[in-house]
N, C-alpha and C. Protein backbone atom coordinates (compact mmCIF):
# COMPACT_ATOMS: atom_id res chain seq x y z
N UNK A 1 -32.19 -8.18 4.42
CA UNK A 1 -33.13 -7.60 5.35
C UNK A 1 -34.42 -7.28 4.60
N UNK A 2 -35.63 -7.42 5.15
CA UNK A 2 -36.92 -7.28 4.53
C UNK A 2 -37.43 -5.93 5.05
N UNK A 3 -37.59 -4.72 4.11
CA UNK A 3 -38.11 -4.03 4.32
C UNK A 3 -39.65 -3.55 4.25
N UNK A 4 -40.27 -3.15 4.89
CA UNK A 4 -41.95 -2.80 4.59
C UNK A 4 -41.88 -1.34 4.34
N UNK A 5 -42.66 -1.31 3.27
CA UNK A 5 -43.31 0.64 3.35
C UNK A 5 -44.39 0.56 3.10
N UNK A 6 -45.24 1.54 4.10
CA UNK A 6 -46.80 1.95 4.21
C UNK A 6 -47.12 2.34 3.40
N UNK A 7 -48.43 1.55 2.78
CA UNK A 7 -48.67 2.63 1.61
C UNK A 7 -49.05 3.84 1.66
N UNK A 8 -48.59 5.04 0.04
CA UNK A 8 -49.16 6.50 0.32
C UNK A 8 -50.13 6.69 0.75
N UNK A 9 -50.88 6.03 0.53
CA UNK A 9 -52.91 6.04 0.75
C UNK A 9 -53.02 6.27 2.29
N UNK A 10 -52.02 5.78 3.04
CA UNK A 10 -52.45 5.66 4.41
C UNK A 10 -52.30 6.72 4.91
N UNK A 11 -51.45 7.83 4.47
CA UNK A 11 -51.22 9.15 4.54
C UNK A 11 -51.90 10.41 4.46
N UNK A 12 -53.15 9.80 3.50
CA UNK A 12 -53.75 11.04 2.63
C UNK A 12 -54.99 11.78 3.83
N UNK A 13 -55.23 13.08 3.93
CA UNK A 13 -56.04 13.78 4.57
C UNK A 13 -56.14 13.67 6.20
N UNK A 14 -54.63 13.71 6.45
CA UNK A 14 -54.21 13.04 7.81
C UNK A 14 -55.06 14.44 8.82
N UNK A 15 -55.41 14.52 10.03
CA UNK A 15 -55.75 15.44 10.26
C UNK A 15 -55.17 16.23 10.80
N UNK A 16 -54.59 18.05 11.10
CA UNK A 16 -53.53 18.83 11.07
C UNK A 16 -52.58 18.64 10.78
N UNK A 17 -52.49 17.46 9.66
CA UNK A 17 -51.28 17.44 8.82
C UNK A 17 -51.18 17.81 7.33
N UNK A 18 -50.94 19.01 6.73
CA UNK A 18 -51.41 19.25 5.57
C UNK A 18 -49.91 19.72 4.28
N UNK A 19 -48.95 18.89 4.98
CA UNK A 19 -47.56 18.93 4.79
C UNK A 19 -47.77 18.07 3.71
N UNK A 20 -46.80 18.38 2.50
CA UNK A 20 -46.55 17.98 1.82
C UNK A 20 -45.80 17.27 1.84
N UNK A 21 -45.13 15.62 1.41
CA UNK A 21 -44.62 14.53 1.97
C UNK A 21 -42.93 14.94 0.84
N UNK A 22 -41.82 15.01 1.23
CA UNK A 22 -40.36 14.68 0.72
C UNK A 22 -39.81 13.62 0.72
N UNK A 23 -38.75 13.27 0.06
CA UNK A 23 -38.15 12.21 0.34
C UNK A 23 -36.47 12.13 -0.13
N UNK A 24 -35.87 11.33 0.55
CA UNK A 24 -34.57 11.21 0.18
C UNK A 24 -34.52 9.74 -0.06
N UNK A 25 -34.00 9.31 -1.53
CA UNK A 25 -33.66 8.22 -1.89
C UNK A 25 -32.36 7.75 -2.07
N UNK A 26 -31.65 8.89 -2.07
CA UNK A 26 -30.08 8.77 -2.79
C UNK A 26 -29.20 8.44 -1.20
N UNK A 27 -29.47 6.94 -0.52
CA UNK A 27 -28.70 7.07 0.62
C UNK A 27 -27.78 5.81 0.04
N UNK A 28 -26.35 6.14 -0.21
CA UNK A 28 -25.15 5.54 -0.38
C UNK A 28 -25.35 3.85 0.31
N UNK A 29 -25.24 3.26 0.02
CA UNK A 29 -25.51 1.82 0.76
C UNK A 29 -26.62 1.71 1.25
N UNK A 30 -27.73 2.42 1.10
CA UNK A 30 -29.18 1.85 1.78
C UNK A 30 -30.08 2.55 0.61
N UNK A 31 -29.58 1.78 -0.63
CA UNK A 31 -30.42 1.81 -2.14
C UNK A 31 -31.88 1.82 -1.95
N UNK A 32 -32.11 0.77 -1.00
CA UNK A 32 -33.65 0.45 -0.82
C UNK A 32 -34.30 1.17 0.17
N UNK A 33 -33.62 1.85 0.42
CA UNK A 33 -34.51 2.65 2.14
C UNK A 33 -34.78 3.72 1.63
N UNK A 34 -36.00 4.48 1.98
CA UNK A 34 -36.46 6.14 1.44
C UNK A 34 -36.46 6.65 3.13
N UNK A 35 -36.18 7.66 3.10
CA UNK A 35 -36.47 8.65 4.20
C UNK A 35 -37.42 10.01 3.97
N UNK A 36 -38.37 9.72 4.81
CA UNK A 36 -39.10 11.09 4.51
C UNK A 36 -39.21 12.66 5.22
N UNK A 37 -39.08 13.26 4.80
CA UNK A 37 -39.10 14.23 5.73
C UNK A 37 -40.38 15.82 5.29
N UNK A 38 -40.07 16.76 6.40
CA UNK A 38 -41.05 17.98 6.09
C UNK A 38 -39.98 18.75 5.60
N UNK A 39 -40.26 20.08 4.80
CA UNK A 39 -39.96 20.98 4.75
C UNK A 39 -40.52 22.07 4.20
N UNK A 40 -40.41 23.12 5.22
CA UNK A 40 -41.92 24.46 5.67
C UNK A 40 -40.96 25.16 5.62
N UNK A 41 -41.88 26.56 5.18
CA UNK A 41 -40.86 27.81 5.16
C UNK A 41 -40.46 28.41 4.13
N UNK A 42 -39.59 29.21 4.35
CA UNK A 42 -39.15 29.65 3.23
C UNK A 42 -37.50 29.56 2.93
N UNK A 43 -36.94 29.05 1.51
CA UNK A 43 -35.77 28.22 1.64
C UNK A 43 -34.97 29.63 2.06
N UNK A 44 -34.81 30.50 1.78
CA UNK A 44 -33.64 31.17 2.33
C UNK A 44 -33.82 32.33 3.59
N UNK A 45 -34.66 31.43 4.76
CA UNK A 45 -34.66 31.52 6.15
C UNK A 45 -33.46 31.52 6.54
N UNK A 46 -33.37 32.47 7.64
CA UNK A 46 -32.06 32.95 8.41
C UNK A 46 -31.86 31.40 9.64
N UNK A 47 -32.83 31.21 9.86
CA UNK A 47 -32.72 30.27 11.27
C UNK A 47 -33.62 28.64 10.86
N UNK A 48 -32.84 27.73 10.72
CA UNK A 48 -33.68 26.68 10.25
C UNK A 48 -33.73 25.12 11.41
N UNK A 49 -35.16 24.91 11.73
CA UNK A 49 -35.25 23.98 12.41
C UNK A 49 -35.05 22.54 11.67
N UNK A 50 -33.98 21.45 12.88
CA UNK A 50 -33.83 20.58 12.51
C UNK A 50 -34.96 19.79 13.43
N UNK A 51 -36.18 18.72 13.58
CA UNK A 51 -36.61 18.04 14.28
C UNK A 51 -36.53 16.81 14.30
N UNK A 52 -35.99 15.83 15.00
CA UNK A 52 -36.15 14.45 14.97
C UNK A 52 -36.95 13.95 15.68
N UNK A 53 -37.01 12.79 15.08
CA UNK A 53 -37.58 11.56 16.11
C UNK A 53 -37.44 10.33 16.15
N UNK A 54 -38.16 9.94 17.40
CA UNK A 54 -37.55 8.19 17.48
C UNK A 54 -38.56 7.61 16.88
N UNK A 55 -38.55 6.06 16.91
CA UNK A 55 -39.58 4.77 17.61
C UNK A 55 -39.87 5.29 18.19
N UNK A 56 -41.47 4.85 18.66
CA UNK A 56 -42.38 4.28 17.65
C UNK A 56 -43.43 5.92 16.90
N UNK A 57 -42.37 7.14 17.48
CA UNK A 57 -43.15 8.65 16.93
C UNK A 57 -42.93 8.98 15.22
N UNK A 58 -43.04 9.42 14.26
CA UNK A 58 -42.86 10.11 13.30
C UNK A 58 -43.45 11.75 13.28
N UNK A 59 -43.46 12.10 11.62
CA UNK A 59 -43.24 13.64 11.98
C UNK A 59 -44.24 14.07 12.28
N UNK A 60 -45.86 13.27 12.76
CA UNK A 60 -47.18 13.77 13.18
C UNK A 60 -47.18 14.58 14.17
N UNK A 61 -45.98 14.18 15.02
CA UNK A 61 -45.52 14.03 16.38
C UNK A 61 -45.26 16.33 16.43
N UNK A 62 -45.33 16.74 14.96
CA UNK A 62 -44.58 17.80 14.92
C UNK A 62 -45.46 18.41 14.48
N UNK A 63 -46.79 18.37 14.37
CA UNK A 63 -47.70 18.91 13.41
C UNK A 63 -48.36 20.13 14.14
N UNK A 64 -48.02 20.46 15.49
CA UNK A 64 -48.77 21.77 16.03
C UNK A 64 -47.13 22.51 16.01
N UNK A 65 -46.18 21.88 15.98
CA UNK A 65 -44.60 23.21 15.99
C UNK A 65 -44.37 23.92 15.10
N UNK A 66 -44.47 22.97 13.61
CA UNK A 66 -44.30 23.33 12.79
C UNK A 66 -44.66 24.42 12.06
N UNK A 67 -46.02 24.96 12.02
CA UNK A 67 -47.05 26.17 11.91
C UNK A 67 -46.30 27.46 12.89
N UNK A 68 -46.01 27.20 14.24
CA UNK A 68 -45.47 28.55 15.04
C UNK A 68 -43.78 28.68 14.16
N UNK A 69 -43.30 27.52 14.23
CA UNK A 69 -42.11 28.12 13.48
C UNK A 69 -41.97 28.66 12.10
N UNK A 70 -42.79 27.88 11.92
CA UNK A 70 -42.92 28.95 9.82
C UNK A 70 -43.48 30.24 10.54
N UNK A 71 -44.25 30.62 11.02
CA UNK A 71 -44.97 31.76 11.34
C UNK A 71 -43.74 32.51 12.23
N UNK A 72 -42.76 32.26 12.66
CA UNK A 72 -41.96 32.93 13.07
C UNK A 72 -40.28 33.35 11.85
N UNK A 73 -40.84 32.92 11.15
CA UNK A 73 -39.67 32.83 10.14
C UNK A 73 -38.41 32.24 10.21
């Protein structure tokens, strides 16, 4: 299977997105696939949001929630 990844560059100074980019590489049988994700807050929060998404959205899609929920702890 042929995979594509966007380059970082396309990322940089996104606007109300000022998230710092994660990643998970270590996926058991999908060596070549990275997954990226957010993570806001503070790590030992009582209540922690999980958000997904589909095609064709990513996590831009989350960029006004994300701010009320850190701000709510």
């Amino acid at each position: 299977m042929q995979l594509l990844r966007t380059p970082e560059d396309r990322f940089l100074n996104l606007p109300g997105f000022p998230f710092a980019p994660y990643y998970l590489e270590a996926l058991p049988e999908y060596e070549r696939i990275r997954v990226h994700y957010v993570d806001e807050g503070p790590a030992a929060a009582d209540v922690v949001w999980l958000c997904l998404h589909g095609q064709p959205t990513w996590s831009y899609l989350y960029r006004i929630m994300i701010p009320v929920f850190t701000a709510a702890g």
